[in-house]
C-alpha atoms as a PDB file:
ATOM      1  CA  UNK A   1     164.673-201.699  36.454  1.00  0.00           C
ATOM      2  CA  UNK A   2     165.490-204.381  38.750  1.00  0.00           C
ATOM      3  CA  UNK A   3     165.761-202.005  41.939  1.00  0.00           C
ATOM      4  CA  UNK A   4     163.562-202.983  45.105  1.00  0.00           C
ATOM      5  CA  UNK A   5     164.250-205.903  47.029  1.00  0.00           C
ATOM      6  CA  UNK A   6     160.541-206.041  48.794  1.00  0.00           C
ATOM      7  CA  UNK A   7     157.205-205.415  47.149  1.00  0.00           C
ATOM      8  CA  UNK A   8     154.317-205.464  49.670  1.00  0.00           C
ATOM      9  CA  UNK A   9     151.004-204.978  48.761  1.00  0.00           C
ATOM     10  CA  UNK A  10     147.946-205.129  51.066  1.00  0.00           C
ATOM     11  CA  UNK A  11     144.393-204.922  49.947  1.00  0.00           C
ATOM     12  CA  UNK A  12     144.813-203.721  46.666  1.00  0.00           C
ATOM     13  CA  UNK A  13     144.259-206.524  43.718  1.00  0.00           C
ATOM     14  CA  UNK A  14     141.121-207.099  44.939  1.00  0.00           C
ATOM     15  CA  UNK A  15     140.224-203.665  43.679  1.00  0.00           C
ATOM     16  CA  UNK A  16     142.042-204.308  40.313  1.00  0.00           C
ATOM     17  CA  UNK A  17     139.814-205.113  36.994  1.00  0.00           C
ATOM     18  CA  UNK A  18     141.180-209.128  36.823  1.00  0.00           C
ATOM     19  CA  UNK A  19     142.335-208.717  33.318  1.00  0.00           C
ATOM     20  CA  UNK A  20     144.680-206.169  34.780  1.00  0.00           C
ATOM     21  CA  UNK A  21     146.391-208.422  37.412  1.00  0.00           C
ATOM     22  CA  UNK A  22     148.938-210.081  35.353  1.00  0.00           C
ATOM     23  CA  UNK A  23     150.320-206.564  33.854  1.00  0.00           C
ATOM     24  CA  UNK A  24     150.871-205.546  37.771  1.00  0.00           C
ATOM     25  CA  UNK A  25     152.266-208.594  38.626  1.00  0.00           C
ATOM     26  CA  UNK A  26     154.557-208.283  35.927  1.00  0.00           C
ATOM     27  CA  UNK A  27     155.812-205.372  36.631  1.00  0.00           C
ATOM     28  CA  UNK A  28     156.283-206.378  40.650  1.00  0.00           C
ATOM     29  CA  UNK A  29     158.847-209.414  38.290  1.00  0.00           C
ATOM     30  CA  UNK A  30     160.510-206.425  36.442  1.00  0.00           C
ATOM     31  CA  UNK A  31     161.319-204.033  39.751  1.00  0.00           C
ATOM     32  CA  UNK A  32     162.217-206.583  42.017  1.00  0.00           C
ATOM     33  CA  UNK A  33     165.715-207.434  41.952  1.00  0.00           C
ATOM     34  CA  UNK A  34     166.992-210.917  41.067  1.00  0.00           C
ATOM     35  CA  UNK A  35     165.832-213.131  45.241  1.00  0.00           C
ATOM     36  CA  UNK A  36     163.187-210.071  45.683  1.00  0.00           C
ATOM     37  CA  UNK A  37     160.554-211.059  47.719  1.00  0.00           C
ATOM     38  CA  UNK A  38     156.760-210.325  46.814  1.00  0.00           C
ATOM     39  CA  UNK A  39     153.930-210.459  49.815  1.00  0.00           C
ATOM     40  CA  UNK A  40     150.425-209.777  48.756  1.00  0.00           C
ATOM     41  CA  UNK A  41     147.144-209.691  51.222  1.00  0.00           C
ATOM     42  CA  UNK A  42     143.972-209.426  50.049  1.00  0.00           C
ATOM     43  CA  UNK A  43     140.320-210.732  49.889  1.00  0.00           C
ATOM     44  CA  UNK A  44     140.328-214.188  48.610  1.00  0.00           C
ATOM     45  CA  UNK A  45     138.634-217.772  48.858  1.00  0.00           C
ATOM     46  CA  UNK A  46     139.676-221.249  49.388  1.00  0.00           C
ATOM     47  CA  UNK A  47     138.311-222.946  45.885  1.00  0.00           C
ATOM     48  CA  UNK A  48     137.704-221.904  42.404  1.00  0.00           C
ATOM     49  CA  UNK A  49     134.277-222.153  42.793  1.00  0.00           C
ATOM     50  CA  UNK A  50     132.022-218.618  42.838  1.00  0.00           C
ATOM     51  CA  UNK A  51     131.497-217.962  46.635  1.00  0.00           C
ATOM     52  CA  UNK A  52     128.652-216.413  47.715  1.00  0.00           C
ATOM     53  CA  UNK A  53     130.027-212.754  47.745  1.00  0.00           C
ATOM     54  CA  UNK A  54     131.101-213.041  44.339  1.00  0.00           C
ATOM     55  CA  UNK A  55     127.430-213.973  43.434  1.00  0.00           C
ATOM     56  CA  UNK A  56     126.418-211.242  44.927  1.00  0.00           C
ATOM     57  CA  UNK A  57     128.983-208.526  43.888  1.00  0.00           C
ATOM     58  CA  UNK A  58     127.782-209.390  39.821  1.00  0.00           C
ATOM     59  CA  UNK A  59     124.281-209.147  40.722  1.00  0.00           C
ATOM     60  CA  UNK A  60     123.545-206.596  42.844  1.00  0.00           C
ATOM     61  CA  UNK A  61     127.451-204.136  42.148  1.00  0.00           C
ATOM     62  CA  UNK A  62     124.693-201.256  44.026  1.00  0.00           C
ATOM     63  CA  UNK A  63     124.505-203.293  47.601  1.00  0.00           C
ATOM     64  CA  UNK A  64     126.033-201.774  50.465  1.00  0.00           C
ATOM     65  CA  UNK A  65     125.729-198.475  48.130  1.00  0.00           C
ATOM     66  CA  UNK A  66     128.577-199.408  46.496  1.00  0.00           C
ATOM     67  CA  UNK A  67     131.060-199.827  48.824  1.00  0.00           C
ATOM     68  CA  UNK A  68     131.820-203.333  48.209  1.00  0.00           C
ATOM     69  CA  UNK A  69     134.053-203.027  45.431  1.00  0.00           C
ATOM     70  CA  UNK A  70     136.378-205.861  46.350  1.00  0.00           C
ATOM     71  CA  UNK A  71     135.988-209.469  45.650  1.00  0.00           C
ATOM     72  CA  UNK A  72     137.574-212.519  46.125  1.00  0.00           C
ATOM     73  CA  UNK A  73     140.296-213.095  43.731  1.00  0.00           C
ATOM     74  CA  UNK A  74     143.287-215.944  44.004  1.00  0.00           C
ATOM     75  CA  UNK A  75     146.815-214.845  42.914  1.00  0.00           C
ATOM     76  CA  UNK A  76     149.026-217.474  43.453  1.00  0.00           C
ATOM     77  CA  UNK A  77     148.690-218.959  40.119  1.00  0.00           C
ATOM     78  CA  UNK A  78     148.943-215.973  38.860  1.00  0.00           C
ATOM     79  CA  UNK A  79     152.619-215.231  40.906  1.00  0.00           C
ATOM     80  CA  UNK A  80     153.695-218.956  39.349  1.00  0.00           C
ATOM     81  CA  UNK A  81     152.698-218.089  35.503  1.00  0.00           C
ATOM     82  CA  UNK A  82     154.934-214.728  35.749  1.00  0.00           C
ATOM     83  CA  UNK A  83     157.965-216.424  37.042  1.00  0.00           C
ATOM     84  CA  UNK A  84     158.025-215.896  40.386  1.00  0.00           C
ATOM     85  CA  UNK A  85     159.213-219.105  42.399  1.00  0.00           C
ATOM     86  CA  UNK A  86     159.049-220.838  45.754  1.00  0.00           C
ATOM     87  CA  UNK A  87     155.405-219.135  45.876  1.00  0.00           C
ATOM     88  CA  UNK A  88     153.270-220.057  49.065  1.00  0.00           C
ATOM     89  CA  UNK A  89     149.851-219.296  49.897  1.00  0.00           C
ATOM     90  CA  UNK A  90     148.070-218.865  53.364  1.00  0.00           C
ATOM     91  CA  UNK A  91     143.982-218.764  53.508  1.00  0.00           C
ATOM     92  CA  UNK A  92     142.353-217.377  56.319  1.00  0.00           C
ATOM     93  CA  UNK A  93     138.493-217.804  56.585  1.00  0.00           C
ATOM     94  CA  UNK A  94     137.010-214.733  57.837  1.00  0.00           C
ATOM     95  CA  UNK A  95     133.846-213.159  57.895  1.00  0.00           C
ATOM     96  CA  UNK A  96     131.949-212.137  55.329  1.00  0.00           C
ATOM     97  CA  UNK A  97     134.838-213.369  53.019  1.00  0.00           C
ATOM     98  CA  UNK A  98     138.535-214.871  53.482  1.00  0.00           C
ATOM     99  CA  UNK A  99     142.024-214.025  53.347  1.00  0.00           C
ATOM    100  CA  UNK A 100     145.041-214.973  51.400  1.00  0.00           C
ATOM    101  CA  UNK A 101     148.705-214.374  51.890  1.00  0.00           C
ATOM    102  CA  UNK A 102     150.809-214.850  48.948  1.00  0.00           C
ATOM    103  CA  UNK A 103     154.833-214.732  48.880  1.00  0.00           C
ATOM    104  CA  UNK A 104     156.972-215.411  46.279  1.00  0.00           C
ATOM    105  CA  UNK A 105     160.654-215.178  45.178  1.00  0.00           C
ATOM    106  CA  UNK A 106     161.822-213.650  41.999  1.00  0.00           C
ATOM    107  CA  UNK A 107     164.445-216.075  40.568  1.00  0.00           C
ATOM    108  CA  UNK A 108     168.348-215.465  41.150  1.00  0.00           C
END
């Protein structure tokens, strides 16, 4: 209830069944308190087009014997349609995938 100031998560959401995003993200909105600040790393892509490690993650999920359960997902709309404001994302291209670091701001 309203009682962290920070919530940093590195990693993680790219792990996370997508319909389940929003219901974490919400509950980063309910914890923080009113001007918390939410930072979020994980594997990511510049567009909204499939990249080519999505592609491969649906058809083939055994390659690399299963230990490439991540893929690329994009949060910051996601951050914007809980409620969080002044959200900012930074995309890093690296290799075999990119990077994105998301911060928002829970409202006052």
């Amino acid at each position: 209830a309203r009682s962290v100031d920070f919530i940093f998560c590195s990693r993680l959401l790219d792990l996370v069944d997508t319909p389940r995003i929003p219901d974490i993200l919400a509950e980063c909105h309910r914890v923080l308190r009113p001007g918390g600040r939410i930072v979020l790393i994980h594997m990511s892509k510049q567009g909204s087009e499939r990249s080519w490690f999505e592609r491969l993650y649906i058809s083939v999920p055994w390659f690399g014997g299963g230990l490439f359960v991540s893929r690329p997902v994009c949060i910051a709309p996601l951050l914007e349609e809980t409620g969080f404001q002044f959200v900012t994302r930074v995309y890093r291209r690296e290799f075999p995938v990119g990077v994105e670091i998301v911060c928002g701001t829970k409202s006052e």
